[in-house]
Structures are given as C-alpha cells and as structure tokens.
N, C-alpha and C. Protein backbone atom coordinates (compact mmCIF):
# COMPACT_ATOMS: atom_id res chain seq x y z
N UNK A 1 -7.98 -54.02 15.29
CA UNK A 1 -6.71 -53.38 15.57
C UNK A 1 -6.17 -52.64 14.36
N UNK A 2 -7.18 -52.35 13.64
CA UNK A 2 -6.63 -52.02 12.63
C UNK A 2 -6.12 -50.20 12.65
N UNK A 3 -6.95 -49.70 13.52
CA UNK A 3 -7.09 -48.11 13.42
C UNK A 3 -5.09 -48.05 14.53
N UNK A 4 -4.92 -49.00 15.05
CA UNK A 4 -3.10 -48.90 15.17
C UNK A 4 -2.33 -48.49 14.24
N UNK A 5 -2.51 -49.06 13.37
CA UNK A 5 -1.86 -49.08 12.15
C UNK A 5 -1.66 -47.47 11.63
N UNK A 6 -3.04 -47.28 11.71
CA UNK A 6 -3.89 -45.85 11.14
C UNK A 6 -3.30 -44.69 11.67
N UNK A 7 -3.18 -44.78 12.78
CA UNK A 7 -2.74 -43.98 14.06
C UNK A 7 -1.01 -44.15 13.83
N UNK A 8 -0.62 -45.15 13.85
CA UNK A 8 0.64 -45.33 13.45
C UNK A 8 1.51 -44.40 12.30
N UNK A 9 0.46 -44.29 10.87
CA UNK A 9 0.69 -43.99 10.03
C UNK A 9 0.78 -42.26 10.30
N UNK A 10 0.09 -42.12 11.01
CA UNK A 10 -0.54 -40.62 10.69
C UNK A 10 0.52 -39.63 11.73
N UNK A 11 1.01 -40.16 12.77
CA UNK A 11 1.98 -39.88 13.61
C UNK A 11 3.41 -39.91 12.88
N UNK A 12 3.34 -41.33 12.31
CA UNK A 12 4.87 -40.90 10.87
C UNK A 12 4.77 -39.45 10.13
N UNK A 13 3.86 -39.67 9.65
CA UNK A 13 3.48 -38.52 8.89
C UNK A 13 3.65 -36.77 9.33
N UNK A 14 3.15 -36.80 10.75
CA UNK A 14 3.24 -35.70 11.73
C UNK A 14 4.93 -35.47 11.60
N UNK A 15 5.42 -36.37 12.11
CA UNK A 15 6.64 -36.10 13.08
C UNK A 15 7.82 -35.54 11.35
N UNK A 16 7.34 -35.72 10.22
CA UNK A 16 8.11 -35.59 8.95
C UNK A 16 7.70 -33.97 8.31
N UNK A 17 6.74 -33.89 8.78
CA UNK A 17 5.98 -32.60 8.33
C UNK A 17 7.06 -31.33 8.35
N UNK A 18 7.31 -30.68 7.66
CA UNK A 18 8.39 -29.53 8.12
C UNK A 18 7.60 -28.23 7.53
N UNK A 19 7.67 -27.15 8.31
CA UNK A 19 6.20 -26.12 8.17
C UNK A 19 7.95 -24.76 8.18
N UNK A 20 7.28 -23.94 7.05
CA UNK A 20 8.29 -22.88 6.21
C UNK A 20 7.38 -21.56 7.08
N UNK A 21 8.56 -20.28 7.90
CA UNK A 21 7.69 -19.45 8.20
C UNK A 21 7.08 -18.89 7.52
N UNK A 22 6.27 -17.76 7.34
CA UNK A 22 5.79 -16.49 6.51
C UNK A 22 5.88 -15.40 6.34
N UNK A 23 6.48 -14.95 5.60
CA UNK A 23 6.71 -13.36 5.62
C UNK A 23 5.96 -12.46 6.06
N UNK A 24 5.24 -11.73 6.84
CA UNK A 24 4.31 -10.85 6.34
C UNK A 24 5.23 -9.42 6.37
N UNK A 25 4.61 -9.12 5.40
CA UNK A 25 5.90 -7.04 5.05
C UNK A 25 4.97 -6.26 5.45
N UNK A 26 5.57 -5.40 6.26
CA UNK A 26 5.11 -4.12 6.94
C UNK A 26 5.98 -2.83 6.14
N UNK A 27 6.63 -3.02 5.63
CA UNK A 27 7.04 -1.53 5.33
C UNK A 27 7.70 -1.93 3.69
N UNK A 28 7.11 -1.05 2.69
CA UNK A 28 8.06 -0.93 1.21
C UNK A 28 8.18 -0.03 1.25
N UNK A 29 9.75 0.04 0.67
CA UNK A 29 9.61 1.76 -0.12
C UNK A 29 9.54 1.97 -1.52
N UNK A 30 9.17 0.92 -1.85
CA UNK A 30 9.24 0.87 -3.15
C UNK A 30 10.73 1.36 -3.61
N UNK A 31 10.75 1.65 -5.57
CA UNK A 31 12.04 1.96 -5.32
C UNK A 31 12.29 3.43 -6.15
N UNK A 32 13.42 4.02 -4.82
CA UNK A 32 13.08 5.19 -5.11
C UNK A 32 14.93 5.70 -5.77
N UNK A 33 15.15 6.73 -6.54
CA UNK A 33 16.08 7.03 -7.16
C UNK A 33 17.25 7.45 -6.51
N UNK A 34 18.52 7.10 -6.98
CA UNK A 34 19.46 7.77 -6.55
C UNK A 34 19.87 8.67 -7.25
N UNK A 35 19.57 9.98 -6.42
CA UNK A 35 19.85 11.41 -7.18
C UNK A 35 21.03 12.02 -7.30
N UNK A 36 22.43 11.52 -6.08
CA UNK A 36 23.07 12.34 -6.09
C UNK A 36 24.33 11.37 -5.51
N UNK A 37 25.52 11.37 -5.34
CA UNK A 37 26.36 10.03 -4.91
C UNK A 37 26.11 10.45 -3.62
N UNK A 38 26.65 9.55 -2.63
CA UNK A 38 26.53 9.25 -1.66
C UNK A 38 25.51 9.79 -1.11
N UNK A 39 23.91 9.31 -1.71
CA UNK A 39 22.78 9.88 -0.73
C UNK A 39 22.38 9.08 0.21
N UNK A 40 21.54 9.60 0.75
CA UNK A 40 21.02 9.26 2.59
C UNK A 40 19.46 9.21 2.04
N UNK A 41 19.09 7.85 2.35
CA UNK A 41 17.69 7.75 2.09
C UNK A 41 16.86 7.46 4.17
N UNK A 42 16.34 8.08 4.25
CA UNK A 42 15.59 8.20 5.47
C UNK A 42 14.27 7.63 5.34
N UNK A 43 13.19 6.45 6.00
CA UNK A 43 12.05 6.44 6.41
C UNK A 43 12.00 6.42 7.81
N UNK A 44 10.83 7.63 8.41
CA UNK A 44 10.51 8.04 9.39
C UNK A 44 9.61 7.36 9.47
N UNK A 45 9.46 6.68 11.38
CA UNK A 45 8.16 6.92 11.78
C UNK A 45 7.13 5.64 10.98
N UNK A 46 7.84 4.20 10.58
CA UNK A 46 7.09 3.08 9.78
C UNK A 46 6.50 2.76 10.60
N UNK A 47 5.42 2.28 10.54
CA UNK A 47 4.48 1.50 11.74
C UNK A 47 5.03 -0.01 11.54
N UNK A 48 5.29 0.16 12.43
CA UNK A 48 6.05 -1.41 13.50
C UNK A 48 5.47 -2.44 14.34
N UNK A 49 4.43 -2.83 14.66
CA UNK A 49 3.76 -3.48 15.47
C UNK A 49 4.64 -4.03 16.13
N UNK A 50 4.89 -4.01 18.15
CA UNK A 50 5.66 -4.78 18.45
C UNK A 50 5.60 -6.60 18.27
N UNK A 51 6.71 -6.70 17.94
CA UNK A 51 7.23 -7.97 17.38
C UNK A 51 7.24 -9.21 18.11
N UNK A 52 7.34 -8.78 19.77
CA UNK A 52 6.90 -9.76 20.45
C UNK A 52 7.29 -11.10 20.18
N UNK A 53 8.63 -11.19 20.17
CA UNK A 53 9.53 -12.58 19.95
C UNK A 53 9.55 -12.88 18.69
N UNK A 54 9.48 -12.00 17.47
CA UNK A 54 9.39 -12.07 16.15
C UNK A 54 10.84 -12.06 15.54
N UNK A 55 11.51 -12.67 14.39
CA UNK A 55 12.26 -12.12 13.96
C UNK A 55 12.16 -11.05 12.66
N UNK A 56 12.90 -10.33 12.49
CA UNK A 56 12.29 -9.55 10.94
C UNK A 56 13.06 -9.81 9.88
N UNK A 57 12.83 -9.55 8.47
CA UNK A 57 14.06 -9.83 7.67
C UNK A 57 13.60 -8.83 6.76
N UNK A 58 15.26 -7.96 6.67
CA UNK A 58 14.89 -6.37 6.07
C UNK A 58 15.70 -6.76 5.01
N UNK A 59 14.91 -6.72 3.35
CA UNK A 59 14.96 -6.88 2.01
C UNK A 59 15.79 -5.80 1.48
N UNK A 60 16.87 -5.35 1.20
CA UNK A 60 17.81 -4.68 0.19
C UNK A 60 18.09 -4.79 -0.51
N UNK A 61 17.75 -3.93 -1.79
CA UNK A 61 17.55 -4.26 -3.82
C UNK A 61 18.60 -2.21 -3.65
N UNK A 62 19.44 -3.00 -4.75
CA UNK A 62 20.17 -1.66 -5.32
C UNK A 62 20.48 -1.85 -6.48
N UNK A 63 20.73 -0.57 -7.39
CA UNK A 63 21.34 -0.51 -8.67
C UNK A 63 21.88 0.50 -8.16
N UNK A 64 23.33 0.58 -9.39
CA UNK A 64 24.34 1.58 -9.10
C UNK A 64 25.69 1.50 -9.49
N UNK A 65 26.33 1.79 -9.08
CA UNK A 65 27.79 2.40 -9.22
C UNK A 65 28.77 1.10 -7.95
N UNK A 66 27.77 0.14 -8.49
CA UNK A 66 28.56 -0.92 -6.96
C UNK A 66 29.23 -1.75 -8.07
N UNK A 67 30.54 -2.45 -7.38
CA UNK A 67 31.45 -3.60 -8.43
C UNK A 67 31.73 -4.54 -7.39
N UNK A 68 32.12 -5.93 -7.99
CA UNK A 68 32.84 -6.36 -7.05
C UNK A 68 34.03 -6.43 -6.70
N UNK A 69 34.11 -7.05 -5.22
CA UNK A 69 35.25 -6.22 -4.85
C UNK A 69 35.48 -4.74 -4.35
N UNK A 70 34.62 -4.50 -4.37
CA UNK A 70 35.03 -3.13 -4.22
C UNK A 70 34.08 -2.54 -2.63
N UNK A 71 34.63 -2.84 -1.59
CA UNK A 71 33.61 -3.02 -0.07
C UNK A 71 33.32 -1.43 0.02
N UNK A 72 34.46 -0.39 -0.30
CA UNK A 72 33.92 0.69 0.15
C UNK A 72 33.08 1.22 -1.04
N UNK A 73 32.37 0.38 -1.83
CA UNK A 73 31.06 1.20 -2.64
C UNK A 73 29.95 0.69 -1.80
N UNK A 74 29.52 0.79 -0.75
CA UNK A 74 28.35 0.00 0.05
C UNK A 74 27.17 0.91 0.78
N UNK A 75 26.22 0.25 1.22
CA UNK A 75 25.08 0.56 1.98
C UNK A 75 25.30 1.07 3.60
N UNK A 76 25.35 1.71 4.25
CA UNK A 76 25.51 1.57 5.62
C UNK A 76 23.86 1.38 5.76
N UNK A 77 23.14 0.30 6.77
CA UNK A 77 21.96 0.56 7.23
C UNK A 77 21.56 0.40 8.72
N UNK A 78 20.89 1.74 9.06
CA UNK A 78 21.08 2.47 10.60
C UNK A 78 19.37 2.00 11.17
N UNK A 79 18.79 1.45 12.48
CA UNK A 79 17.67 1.64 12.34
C UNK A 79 17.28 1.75 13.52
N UNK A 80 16.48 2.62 14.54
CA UNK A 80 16.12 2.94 15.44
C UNK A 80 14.72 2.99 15.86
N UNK A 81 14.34 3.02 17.46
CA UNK A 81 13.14 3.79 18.16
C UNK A 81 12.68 4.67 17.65
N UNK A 82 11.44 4.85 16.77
CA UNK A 82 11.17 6.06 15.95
C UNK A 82 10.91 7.13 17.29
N UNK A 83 9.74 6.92 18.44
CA UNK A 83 9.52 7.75 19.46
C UNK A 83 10.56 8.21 20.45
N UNK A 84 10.99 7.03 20.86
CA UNK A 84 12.15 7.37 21.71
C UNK A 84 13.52 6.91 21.09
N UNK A 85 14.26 7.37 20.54
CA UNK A 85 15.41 6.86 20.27
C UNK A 85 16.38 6.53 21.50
N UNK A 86 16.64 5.29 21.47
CA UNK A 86 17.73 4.76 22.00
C UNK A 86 19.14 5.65 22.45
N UNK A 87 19.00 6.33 21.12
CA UNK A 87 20.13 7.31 21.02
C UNK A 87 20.19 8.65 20.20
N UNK A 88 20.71 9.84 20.31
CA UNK A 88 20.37 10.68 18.67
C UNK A 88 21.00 9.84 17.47
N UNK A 89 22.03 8.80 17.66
CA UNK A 89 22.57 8.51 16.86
C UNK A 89 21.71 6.89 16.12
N UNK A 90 21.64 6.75 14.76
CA UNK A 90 21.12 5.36 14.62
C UNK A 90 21.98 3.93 14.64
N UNK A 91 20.86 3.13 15.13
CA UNK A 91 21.86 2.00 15.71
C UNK A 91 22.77 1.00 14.04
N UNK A 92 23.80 1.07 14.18
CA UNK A 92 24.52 0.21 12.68
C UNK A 92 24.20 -0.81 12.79
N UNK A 93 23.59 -1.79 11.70
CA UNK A 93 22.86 -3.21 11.44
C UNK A 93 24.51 -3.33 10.60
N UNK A 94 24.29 -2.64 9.35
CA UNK A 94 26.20 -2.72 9.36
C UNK A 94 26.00 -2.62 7.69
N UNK A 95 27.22 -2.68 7.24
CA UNK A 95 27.62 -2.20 5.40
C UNK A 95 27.35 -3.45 4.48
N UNK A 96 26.94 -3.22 3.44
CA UNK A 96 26.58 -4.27 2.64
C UNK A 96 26.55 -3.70 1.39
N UNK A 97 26.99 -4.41 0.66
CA UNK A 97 27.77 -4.63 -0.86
C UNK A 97 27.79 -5.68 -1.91
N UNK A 98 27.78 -5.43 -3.07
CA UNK A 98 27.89 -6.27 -3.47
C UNK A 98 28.61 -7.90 -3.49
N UNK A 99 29.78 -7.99 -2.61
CA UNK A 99 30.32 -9.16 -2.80
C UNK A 99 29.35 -9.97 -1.43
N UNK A 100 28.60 -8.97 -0.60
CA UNK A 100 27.87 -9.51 0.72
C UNK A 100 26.09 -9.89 0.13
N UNK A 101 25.90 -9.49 -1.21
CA UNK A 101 24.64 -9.80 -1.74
C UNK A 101 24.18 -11.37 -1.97
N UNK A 102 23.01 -11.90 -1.28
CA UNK A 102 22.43 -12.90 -1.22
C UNK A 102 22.39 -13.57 -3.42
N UNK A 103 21.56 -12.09 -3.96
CA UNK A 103 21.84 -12.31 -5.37
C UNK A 103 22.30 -11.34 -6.08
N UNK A 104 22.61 -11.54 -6.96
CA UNK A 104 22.94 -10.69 -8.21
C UNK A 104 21.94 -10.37 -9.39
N UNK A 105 21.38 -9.03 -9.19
CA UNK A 105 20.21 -9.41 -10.31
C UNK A 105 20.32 -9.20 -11.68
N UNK A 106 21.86 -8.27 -11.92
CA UNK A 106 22.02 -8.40 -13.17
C UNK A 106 23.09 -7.13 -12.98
N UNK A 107 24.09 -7.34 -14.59
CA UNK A 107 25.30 -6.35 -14.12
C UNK A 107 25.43 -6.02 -15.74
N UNK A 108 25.74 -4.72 -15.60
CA UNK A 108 25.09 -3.96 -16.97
C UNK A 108 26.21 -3.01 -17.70
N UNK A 109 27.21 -3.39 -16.67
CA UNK A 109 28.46 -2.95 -17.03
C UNK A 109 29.35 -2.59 -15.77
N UNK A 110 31.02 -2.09 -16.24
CA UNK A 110 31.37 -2.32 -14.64
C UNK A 110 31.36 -1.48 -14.25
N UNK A 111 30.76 -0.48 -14.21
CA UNK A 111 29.97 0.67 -13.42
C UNK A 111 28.40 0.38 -12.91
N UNK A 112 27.56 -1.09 -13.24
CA UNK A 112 26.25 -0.32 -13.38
C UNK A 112 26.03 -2.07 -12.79
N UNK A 113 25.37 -2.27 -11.38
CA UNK A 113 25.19 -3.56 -10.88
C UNK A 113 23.98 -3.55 -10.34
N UNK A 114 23.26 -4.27 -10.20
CA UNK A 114 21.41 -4.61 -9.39
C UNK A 114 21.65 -5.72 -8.53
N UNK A 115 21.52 -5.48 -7.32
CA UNK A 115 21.90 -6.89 -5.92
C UNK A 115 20.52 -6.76 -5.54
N UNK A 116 20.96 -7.91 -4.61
CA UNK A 116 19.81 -7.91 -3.57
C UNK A 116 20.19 -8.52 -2.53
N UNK A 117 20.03 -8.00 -1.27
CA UNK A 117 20.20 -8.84 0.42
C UNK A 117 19.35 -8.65 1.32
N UNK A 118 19.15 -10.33 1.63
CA UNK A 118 18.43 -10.23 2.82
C UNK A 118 19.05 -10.54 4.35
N UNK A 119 18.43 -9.48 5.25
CA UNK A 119 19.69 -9.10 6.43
C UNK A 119 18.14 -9.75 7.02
N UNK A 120 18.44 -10.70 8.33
CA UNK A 120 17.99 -11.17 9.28
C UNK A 120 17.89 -10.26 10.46
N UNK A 121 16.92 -9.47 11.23
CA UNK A 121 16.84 -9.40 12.80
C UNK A 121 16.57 -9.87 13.62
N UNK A 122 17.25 -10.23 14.63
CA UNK A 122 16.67 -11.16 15.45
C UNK A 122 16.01 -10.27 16.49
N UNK A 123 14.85 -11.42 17.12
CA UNK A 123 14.12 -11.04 18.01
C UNK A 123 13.80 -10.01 18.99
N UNK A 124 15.14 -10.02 19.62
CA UNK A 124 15.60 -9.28 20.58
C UNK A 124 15.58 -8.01 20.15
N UNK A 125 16.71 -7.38 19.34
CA UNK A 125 16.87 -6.28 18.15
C UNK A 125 15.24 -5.79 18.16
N UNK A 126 14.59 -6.85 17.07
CA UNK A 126 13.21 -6.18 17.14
C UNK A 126 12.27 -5.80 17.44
N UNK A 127 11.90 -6.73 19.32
CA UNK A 127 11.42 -6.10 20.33
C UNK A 127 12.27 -4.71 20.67
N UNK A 128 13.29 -4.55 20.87
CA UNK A 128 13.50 -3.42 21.57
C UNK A 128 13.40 -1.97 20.65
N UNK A 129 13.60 -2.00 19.16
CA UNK A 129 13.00 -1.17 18.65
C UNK A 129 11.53 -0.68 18.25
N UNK A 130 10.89 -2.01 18.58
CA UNK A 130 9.15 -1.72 17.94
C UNK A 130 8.53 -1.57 19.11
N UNK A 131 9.16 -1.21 20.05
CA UNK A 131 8.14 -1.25 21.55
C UNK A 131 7.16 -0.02 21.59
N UNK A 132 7.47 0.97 20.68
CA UNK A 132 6.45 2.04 20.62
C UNK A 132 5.71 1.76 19.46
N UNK A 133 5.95 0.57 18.62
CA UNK A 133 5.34 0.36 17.14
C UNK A 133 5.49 1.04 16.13
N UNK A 134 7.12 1.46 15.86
CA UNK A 134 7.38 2.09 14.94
C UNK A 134 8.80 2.09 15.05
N UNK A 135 9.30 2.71 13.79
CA UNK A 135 10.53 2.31 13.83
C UNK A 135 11.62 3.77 12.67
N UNK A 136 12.36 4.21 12.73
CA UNK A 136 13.30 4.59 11.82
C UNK A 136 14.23 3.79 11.10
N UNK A 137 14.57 4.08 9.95
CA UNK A 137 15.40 3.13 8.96
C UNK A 137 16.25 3.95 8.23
N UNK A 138 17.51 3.87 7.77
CA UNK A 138 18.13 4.68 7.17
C UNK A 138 19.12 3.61 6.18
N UNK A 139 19.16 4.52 4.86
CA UNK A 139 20.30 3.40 4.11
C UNK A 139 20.99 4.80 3.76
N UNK A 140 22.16 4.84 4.02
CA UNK A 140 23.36 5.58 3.62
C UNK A 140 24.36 5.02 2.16
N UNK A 141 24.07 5.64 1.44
CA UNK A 141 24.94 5.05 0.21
C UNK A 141 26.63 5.40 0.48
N UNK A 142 27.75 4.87 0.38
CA UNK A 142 29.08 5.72 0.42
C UNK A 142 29.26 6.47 -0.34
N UNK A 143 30.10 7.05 -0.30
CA UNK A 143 30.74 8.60 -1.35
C UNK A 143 31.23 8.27 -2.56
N UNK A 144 31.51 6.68 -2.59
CA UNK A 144 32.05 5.73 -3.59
C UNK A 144 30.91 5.58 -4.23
N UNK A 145 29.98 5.47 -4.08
CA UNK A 145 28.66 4.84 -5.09
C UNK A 145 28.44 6.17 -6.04
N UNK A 146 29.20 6.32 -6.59
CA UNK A 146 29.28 7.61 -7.96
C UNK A 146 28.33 7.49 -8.73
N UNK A 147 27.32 8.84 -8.49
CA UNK A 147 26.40 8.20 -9.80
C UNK A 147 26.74 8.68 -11.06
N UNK A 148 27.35 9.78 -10.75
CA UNK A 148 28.05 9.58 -12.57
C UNK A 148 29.28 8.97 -13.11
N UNK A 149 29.76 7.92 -12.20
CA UNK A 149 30.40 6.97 -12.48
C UNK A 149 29.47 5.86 -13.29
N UNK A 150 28.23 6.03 -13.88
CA UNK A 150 27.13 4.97 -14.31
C UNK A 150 27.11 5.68 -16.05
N UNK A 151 27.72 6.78 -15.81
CA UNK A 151 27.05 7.55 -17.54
C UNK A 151 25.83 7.40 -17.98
N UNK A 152 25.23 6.69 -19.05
CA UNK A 152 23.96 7.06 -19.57
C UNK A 152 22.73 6.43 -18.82
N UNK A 153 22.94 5.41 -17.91
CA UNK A 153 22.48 4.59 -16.84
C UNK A 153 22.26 4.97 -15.58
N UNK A 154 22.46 6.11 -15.45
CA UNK A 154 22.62 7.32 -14.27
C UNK A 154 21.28 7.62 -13.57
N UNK A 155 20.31 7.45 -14.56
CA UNK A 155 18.79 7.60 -14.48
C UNK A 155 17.97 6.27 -14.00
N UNK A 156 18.76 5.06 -13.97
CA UNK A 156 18.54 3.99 -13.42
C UNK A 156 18.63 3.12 -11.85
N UNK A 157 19.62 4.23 -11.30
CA UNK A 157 20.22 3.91 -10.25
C UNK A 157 19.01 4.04 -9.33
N UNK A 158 19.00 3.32 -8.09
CA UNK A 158 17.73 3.36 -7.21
C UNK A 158 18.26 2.27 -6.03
N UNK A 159 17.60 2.93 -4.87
CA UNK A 159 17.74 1.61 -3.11
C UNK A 159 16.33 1.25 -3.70
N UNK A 160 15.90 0.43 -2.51
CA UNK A 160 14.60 -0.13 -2.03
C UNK A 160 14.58 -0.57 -0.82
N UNK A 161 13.57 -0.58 -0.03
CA UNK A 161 14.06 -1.40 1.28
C UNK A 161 12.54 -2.02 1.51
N UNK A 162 12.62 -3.44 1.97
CA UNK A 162 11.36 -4.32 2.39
C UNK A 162 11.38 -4.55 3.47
N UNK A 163 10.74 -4.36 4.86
CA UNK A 163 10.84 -4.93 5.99
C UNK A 163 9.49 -5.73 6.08
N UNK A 164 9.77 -7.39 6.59
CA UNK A 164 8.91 -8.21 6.90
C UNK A 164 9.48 -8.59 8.25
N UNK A 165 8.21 -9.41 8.78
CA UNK A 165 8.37 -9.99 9.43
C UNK A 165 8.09 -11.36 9.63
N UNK A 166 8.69 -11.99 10.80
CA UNK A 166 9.30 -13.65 9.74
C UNK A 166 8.03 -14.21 11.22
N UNK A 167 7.10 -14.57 10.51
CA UNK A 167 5.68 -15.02 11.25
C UNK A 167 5.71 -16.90 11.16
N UNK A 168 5.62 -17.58 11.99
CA UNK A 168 5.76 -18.66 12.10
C UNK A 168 4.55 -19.19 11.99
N UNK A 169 2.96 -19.52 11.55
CA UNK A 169 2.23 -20.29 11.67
C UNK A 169 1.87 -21.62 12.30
N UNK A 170 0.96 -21.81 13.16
CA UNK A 170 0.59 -22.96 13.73
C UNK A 170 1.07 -24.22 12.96
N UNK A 171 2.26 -25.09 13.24
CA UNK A 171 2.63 -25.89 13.13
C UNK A 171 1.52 -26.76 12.36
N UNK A 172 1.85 -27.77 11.19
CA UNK A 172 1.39 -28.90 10.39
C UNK A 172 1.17 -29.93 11.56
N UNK A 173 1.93 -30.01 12.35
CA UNK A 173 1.85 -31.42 13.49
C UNK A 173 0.99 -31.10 14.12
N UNK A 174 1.01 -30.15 14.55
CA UNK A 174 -0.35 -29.88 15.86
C UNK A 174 -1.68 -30.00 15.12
N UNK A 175 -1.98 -29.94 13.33
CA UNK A 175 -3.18 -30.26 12.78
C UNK A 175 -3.29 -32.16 12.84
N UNK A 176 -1.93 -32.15 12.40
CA UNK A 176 -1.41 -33.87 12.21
C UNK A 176 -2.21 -34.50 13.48
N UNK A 177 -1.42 -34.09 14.78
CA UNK A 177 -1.89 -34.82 15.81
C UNK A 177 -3.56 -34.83 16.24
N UNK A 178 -3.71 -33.49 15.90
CA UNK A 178 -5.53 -33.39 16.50
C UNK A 178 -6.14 -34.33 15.95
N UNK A 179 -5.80 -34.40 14.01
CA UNK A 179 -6.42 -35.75 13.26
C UNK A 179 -6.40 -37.32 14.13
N UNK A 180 -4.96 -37.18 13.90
CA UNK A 180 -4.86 -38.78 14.80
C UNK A 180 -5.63 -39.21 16.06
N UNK A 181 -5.71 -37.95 17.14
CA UNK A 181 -6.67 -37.90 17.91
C UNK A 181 -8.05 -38.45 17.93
N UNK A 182 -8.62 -37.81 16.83
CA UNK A 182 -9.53 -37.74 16.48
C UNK A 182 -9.76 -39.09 15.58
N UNK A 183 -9.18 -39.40 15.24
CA UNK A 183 -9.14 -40.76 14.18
C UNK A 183 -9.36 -42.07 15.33
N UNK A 184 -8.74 -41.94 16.59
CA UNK A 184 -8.33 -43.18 17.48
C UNK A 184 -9.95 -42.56 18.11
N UNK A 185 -10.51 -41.92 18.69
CA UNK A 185 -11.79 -41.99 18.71
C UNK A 185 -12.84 -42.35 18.25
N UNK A 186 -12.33 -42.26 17.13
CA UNK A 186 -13.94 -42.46 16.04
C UNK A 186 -13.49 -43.93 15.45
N UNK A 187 -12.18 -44.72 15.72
CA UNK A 187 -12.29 -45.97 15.09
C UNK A 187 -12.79 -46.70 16.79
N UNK A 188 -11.96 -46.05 18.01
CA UNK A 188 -12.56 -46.70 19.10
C UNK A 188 -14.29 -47.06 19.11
N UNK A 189 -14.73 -45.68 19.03
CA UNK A 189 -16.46 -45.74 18.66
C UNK A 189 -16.95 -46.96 18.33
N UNK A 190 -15.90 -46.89 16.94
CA UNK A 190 -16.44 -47.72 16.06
C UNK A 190 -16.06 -49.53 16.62
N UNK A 191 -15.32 -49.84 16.83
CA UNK A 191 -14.92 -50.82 17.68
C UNK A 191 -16.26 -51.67 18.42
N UNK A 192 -16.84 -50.41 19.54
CA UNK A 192 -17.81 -51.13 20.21
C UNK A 192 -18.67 -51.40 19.80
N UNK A 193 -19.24 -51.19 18.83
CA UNK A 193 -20.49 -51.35 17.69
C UNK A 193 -20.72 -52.58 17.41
C-alpha cells in the first residue's frame, strides 16, 4: 500500500502547482523618435494571427516631455481591423500617462521622463480585430508632449510599442496527473509480482 501514499503525494503536489502564462510578441516597433510635438505614430497592416480566445498585452515605453500630474501630456492609443475597418475611425483603447504608468524608468528632469505601461486586451477585443490577421495601431502623442519643452534632450525623446500575446501553456497538473496515473500502474504491476 505503499504506492497510496505515492499517489497521494503527487496529487498534493498537482493541485499546488500554479503555471504563469507566456508572452509570445508579434509586433515591435522598436523605438522610434519623436520628431515633432504632438506626433502620430501609425503601424499598418501588423500580422495578427487570429487570437482565438487569446488575450493580448500591448507594451508602451516613452520618453519625453511627460510630468506628473500632468494627464493632458499623454498617449491616445487607437487600434483597428487592418482589412476591414470596423470603422474609418480607430477604435480608443484610451490615454495614458505618466501618473497611469505600470513603471517609471527614469526622470531626467522635469521636462524629460521614460515610463512604461502595460495595457491588457481582452479576448473578445482581440478576436474581433485579428479576424483578418492583422491589425492597425496608432499612438497619438498630445499637443502637450512639447518636444522642445525637453531642450538639449530633445534628441532623446521616442514611443515604442510591443504587442504580445498572453499564450497559456498546457497546464503543470495535467503533466502532474498523467505521472500519478502512470505511477498507480506501474506500482499496481508491480504489486502482482
């Protein structure tokens, strides 16, 4: 009776297991400059694989002319049906700013700040835009994000945008249990011997 025990153990073990999703990123833009205040950065046309009950989580890194406190220096980010748009207009995910940043990556004066946020999509959202497997993205800087409000740091300013998608992997338990399975067999085996 000993493989009870065994089986016992290994089912504790299962049921404690806690399994972290996985990112996988489909789209960088690496990071590209802000040339002019309030610019409009556009990617057309990203290949999107539909998502198929996926959630996504779209990565936002800025330097700039952002402070805190200050909501109208922000991001608007718009993102649509690359083939068929939903609409001519892009759909608002919504404004984000520094006091809405996950981190702070460093602040270089009070003109000159580096954030970072990560905005969640859910499922739904991302089926209905990737159904042709692609997608439009837009980050709108405000009229407030002055880049020569930065002075000699002006040449530093830059968006980025990361879109992943948040991939769940075959559960730790379902390996857990096949073992145990497999364990109460091969001690049964062993039993009749």
């Amino acid at each position: 009776m000993k493989w009870h025990k065994i089986l016992f153990f290994i089912l504790l073990v299962s049921m404690h297991t806690s399994v972290s999703a996985a990112l996988v990123e489909i789209f960088n833009s690496g990071e590209i400059s802000q040339t002019v205040t309030g610019q409009r950065f556009e990617f057309n046309n990203i290949s999107a694989p539909f998502t198929d009950g996926k959630e996504a989580v779209l990565t936002l890194r800025a330097r700039g002319n952002y402070s805190l406190g200050q909501a109208i220096e922000h991001i608007a980010v718009t993102m649509d049906n690359a083939v068929n748009p939903v609409s001519s207009v892009f759909t608002q995910i919504g404004n984000f700013d520094v006091d809405t940043a996950d981190n702070i990556l460093g602040i270089y004066g009070t003109e000159d700040t580096e954030w970072e946020i990560n905005i969640l999509l859910g499922s739904f959202f991302m089926d209905m835009y990737t159904a042709d497997d692609s997608i439009n993205l837009a980050l709108d800087l405000s009229d407030f994000v002055d880049l020569s409000a930065m002075g000699e740091t002006a040449d530093q300013a830059y968006v980025s945008a990361v879109l992943s998608y948040n991939v769940i992997p075959v559960p730790a338990t379902f390996w857990l249990l096949s073992l145990s399975i497999l364990s109460v067999a091969y001690f049964k085996r062993n039993a009749y011997k």
